[in-house]
PDB file of N, CA and C in Angstrom:
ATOM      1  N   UNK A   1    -101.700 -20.001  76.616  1.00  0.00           N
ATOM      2  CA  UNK A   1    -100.294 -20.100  76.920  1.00  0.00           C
ATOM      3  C   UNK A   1     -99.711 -21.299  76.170  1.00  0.00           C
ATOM      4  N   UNK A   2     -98.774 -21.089  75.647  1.00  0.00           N
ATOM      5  CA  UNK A   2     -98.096 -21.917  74.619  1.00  0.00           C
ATOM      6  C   UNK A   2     -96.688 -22.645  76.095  1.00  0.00           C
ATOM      7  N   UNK A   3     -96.100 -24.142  75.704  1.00  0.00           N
ATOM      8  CA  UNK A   3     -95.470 -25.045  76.521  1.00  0.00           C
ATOM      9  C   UNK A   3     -94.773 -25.509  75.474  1.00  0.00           C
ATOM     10  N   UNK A   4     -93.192 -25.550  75.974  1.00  0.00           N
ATOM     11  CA  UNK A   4     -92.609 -26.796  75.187  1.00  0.00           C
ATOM     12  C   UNK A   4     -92.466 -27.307  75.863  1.00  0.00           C
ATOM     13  N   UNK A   5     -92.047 -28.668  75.932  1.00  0.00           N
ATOM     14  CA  UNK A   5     -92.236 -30.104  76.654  1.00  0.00           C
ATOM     15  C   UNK A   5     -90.734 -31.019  76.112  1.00  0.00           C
ATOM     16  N   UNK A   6     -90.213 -30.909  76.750  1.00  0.00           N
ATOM     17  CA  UNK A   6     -89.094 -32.204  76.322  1.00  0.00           C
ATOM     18  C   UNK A   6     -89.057 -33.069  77.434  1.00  0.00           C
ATOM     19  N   UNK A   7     -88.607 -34.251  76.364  1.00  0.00           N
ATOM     20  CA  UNK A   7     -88.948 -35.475  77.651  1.00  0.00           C
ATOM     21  C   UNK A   7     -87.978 -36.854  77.308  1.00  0.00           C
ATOM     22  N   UNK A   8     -87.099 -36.898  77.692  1.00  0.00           N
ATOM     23  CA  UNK A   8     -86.131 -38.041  77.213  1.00  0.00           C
ATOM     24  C   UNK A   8     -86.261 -39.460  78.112  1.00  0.00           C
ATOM     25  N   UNK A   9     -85.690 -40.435  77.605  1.00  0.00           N
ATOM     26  CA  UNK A   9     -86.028 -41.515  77.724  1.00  0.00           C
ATOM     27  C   UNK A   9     -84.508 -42.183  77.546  1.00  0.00           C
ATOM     28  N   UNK A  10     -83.867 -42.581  78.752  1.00  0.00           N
ATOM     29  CA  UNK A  10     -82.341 -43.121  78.210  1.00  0.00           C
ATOM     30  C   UNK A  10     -81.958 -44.823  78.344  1.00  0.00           C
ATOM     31  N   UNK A  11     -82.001 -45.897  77.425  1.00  0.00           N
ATOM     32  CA  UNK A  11     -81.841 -47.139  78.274  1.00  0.00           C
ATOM     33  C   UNK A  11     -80.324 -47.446  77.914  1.00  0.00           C
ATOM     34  N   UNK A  12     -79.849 -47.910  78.604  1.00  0.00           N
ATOM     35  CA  UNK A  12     -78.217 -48.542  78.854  1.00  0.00           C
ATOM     36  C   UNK A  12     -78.625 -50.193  78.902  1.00  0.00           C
ATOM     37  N   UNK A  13     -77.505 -50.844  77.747  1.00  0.00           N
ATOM     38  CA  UNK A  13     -77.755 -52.471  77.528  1.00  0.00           C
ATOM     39  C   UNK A  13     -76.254 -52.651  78.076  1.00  0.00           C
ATOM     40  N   UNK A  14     -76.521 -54.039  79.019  1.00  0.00           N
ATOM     41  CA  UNK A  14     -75.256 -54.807  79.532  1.00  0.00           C
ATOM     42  C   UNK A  14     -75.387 -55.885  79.906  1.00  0.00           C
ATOM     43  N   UNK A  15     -75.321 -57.166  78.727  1.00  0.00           N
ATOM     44  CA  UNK A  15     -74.283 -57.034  77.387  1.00  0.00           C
ATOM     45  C   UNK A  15     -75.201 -56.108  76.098  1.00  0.00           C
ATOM     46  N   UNK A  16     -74.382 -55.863  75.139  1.00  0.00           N
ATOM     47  CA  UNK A  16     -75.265 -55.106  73.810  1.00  0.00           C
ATOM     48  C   UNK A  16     -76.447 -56.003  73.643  1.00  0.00           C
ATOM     49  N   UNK A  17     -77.717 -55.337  73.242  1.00  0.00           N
ATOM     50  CA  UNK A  17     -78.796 -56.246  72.693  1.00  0.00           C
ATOM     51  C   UNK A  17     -78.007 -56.421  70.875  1.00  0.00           C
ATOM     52  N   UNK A  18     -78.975 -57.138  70.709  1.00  0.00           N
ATOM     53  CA  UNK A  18     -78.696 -57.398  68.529  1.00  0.00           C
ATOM     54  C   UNK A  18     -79.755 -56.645  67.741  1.00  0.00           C
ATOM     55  N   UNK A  19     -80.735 -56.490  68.589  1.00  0.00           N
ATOM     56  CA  UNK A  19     -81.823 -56.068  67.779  1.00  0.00           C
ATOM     57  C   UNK A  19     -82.956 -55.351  69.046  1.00  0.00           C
ATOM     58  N   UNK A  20     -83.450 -54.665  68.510  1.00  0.00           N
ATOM     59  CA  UNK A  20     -85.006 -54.382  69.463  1.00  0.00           C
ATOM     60  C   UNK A  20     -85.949 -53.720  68.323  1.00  0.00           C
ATOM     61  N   UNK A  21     -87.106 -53.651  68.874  1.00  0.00           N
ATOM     62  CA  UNK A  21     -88.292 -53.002  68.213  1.00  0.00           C
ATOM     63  C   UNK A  21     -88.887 -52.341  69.800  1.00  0.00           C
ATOM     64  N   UNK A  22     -89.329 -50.877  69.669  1.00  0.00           N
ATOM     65  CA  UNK A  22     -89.960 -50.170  70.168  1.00  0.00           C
ATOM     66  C   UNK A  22     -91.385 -49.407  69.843  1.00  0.00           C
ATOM     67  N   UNK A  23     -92.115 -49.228  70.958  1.00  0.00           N
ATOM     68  CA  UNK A  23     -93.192 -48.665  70.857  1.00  0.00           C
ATOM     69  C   UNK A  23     -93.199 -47.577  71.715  1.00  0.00           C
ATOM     70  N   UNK A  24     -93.583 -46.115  70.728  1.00  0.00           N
ATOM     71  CA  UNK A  24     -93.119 -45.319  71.979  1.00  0.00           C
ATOM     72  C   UNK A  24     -94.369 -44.389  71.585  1.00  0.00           C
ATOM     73  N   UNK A  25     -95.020 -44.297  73.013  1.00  0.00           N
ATOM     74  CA  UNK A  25     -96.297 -43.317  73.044  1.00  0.00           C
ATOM     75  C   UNK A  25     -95.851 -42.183  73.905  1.00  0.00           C
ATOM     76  N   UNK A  26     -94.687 -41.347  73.104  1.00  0.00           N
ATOM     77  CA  UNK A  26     -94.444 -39.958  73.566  1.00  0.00           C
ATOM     78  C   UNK A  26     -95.444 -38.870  72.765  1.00  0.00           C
ATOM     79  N   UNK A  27     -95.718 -38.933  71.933  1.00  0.00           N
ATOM     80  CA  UNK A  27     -96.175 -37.682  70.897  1.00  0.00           C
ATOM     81  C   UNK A  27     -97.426 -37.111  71.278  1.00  0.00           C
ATOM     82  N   UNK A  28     -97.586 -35.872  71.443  1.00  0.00           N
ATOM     83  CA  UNK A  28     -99.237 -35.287  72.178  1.00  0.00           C
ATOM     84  C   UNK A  28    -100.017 -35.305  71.085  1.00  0.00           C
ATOM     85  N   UNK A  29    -101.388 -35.337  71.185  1.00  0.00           N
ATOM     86  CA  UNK A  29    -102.355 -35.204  70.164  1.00  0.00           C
ATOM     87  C   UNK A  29    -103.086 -33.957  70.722  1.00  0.00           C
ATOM     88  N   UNK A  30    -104.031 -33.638  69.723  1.00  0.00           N
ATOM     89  CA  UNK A  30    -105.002 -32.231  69.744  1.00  0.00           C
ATOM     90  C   UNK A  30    -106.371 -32.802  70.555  1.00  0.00           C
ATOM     91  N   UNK A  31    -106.829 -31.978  71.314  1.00  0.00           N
ATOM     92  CA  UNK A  31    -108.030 -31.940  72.077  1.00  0.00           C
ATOM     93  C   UNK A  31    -108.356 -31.285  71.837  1.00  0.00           C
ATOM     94  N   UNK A  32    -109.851 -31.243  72.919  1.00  0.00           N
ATOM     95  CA  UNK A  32    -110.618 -29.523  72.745  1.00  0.00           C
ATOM     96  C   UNK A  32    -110.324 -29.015  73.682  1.00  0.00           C
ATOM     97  N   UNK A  33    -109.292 -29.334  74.828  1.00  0.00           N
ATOM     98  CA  UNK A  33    -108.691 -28.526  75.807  1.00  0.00           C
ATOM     99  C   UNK A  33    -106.754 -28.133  75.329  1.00  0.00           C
ATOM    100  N   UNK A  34    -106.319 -28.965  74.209  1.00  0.00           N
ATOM    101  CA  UNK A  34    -104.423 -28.621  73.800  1.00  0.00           C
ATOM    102  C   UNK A  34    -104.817 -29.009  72.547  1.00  0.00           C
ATOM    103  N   UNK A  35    -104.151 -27.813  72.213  1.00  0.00           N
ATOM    104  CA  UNK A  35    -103.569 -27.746  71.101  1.00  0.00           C
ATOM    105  C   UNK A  35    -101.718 -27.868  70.596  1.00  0.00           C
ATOM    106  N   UNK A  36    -101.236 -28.881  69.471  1.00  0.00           N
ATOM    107  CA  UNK A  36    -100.643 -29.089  69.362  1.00  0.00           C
ATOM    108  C   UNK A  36     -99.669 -28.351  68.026  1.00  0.00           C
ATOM    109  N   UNK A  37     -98.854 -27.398  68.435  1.00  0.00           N
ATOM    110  CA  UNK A  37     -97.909 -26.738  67.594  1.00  0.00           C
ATOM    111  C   UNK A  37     -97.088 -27.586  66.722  1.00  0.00           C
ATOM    112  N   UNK A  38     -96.279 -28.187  67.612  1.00  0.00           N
ATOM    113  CA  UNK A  38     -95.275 -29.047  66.585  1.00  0.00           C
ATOM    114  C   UNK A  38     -95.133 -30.393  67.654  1.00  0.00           C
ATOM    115  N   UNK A  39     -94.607 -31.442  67.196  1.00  0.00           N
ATOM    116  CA  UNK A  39     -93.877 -32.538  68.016  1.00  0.00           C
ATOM    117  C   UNK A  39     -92.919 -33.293  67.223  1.00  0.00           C
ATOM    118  N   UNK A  40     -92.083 -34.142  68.145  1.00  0.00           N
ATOM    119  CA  UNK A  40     -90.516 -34.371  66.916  1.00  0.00           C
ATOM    120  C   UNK A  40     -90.235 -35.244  68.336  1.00  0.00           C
ATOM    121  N   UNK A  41     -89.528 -36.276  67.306  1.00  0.00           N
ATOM    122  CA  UNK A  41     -89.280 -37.600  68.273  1.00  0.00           C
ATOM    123  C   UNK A  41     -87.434 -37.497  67.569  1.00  0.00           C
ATOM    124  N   UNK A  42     -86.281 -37.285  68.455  1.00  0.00           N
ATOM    125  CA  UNK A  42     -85.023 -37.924  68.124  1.00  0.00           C
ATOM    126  C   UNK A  42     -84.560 -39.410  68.904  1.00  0.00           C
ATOM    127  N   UNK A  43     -84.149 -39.817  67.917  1.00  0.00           N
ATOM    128  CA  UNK A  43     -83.834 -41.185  68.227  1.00  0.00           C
ATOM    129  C   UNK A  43     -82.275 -41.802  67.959  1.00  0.00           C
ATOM    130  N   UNK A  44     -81.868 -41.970  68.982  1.00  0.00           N
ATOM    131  CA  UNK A  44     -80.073 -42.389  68.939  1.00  0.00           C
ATOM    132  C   UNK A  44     -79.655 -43.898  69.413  1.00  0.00           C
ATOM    133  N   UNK A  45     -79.455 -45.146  68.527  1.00  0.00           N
ATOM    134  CA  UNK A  45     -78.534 -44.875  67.364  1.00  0.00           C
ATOM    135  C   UNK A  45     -80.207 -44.538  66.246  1.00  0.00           C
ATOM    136  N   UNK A  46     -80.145 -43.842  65.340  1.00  0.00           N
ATOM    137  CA  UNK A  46     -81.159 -43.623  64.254  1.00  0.00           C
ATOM    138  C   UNK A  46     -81.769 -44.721  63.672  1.00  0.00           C
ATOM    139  N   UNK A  47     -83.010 -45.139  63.819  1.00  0.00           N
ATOM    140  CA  UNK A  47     -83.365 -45.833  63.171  1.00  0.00           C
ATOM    141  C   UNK A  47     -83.801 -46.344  61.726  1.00  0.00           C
ATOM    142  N   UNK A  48     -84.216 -47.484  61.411  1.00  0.00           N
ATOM    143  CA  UNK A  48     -83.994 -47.031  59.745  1.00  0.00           C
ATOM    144  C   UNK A  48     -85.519 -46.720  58.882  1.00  0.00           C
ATOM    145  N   UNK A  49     -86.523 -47.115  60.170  1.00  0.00           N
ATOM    146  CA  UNK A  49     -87.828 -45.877  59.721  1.00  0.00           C
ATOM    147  C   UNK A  49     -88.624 -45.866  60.921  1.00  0.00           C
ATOM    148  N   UNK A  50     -89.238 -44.919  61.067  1.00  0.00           N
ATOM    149  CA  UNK A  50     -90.418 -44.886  62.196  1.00  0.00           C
ATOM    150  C   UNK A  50     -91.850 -44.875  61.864  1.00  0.00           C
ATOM    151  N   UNK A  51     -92.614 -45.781  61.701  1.00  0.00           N
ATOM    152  CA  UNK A  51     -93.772 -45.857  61.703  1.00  0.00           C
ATOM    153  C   UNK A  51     -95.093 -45.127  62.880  1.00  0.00           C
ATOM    154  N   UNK A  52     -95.891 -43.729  62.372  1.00  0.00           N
ATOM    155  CA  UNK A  52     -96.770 -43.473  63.323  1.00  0.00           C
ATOM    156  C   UNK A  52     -97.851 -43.927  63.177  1.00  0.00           C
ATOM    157  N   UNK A  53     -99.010 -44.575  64.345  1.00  0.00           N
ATOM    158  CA  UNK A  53    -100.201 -44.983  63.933  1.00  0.00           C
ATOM    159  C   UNK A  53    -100.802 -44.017  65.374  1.00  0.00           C
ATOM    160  N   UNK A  54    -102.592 -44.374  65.115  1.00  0.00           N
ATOM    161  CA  UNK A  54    -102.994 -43.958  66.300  1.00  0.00           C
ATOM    162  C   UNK A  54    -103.822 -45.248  66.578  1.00  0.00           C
ATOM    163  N   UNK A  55    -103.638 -45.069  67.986  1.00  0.00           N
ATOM    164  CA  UNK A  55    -104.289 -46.384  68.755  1.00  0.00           C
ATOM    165  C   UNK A  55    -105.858 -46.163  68.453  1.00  0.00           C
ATOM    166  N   UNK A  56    -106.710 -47.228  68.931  1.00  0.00           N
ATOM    167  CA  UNK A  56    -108.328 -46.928  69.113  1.00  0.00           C
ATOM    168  C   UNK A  56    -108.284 -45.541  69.927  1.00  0.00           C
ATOM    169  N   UNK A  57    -108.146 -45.155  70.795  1.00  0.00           N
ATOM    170  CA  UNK A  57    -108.285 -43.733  70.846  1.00  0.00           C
ATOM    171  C   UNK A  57    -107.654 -42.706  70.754  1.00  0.00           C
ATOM    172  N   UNK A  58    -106.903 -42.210  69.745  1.00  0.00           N
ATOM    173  CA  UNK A  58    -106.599 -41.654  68.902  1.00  0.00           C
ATOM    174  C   UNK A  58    -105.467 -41.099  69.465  1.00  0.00           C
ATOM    175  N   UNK A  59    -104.983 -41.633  70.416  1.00  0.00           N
ATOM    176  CA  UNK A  59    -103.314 -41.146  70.829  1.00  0.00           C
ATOM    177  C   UNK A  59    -102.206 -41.805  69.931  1.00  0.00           C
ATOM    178  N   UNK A  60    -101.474 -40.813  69.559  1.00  0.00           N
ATOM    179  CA  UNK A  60     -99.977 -40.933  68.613  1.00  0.00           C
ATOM    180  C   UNK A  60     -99.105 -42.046  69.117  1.00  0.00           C
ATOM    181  N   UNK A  61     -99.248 -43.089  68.962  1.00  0.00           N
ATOM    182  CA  UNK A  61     -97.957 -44.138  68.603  1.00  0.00           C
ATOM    183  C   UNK A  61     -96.671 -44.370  67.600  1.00  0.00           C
ATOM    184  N   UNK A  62     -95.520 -44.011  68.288  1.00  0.00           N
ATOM    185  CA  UNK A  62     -94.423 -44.405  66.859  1.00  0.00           C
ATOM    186  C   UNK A  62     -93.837 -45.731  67.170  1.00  0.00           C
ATOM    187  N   UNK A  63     -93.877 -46.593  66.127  1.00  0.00           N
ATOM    188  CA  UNK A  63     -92.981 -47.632  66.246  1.00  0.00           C
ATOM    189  C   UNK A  63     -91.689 -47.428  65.254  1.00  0.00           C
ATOM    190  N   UNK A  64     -90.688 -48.196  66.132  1.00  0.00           N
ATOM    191  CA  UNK A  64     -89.331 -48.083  65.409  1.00  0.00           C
ATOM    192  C   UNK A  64     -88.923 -49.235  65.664  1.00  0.00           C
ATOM    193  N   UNK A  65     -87.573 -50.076  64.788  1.00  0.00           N
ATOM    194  CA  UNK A  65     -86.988 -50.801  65.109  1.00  0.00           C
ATOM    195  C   UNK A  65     -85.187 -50.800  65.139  1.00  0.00           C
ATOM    196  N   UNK A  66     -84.540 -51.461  65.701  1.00  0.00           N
ATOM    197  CA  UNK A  66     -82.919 -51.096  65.529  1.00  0.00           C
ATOM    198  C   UNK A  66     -82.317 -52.327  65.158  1.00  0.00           C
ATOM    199  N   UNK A  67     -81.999 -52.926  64.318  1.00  0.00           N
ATOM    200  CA  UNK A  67     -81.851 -54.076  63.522  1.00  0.00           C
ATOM    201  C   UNK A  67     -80.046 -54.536  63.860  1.00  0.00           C
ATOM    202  N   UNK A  68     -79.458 -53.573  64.095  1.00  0.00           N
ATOM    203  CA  UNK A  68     -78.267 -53.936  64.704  1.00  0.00           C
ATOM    204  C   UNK A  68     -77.912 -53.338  66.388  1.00  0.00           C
ATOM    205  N   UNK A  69     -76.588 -54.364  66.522  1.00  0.00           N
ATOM    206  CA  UNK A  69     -76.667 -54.113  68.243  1.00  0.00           C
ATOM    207  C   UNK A  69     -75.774 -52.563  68.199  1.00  0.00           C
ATOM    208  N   UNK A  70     -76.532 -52.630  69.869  1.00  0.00           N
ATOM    209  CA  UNK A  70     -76.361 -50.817  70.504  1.00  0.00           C
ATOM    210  C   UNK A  70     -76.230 -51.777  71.484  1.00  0.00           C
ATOM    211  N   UNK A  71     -75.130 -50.440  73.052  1.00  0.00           N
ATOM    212  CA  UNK A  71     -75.676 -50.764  74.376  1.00  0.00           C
ATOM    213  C   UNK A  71     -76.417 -49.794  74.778  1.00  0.00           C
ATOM    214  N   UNK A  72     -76.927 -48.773  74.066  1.00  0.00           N
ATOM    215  CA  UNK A  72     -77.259 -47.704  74.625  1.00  0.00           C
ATOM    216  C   UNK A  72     -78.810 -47.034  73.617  1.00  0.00           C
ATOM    217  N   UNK A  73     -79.436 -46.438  74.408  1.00  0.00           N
ATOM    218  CA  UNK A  73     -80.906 -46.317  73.439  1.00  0.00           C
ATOM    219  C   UNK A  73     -81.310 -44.398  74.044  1.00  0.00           C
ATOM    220  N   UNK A  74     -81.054 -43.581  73.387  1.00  0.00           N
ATOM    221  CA  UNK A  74     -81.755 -42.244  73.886  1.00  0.00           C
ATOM    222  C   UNK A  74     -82.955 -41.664  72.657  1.00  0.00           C
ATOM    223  N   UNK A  75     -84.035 -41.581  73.735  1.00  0.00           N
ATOM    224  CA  UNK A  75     -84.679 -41.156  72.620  1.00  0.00           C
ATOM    225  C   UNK A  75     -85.376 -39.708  73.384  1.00  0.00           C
ATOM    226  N   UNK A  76     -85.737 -38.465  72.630  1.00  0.00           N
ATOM    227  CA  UNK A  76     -86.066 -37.127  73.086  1.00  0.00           C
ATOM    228  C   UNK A  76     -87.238 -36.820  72.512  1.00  0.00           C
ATOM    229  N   UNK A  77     -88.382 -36.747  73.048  1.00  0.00           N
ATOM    230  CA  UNK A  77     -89.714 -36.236  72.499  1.00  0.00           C
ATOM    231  C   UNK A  77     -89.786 -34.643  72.948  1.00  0.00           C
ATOM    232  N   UNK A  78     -89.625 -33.786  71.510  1.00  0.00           N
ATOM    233  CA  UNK A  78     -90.437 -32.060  72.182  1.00  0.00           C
ATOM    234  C   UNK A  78     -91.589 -31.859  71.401  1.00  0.00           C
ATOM    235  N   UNK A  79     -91.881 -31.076  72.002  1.00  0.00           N
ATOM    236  CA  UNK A  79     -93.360 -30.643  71.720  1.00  0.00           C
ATOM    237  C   UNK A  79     -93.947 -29.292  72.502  1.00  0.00           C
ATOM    238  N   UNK A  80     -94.925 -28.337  71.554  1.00  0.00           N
ATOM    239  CA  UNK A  80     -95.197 -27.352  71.603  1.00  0.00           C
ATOM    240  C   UNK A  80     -96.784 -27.284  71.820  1.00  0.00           C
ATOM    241  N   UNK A  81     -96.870 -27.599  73.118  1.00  0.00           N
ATOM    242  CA  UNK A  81     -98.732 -27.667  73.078  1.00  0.00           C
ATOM    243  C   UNK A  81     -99.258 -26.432  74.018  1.00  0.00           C
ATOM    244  N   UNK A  82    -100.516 -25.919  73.275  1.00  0.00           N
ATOM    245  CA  UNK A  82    -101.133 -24.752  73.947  1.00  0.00           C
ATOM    246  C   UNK A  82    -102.424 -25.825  74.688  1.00  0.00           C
TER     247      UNK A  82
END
């Protein structure tokens, strides 16, 4: 059986931040029990790159940073895992 998965994440700043850097361990990885179709991270305001690594055990980390101020941060992870 195939799953999509969406999963949002909303933060509200008051006063605006100037800057942040995030670490976001939304993204599924492949097992020998899921399998992973697709996954896709949106990020609002857009950042100006996202770096993925995998930790020591091999779960998907993206880092991003936002270099100018926001009060507001939404970010939407989907994903298609069997």
């Amino acid at each position: 059986m195939w799953l999509q998965v969406t999963h949002t994440t909303d933060y509200q700043y008051d006063p605006a931040v100037s800057t942040a850097q995030h670490l976001a361990c939304l993204l599924p990885r492949d097992l020998p029990s899921q399998r992973v179709r697709s996954s896709s991270l949106r990020i609002d305001p857009e950042p100006e790159a996202i770096q993925e690594h995998r930790d020591a055990f091999g779960n998907r980390r993206a880092f991003f940073a936002l270099p100018h101020p926001h009060q507001a941060l939404h970010i939407e992870a989907k994903c298609v895992v069997q």
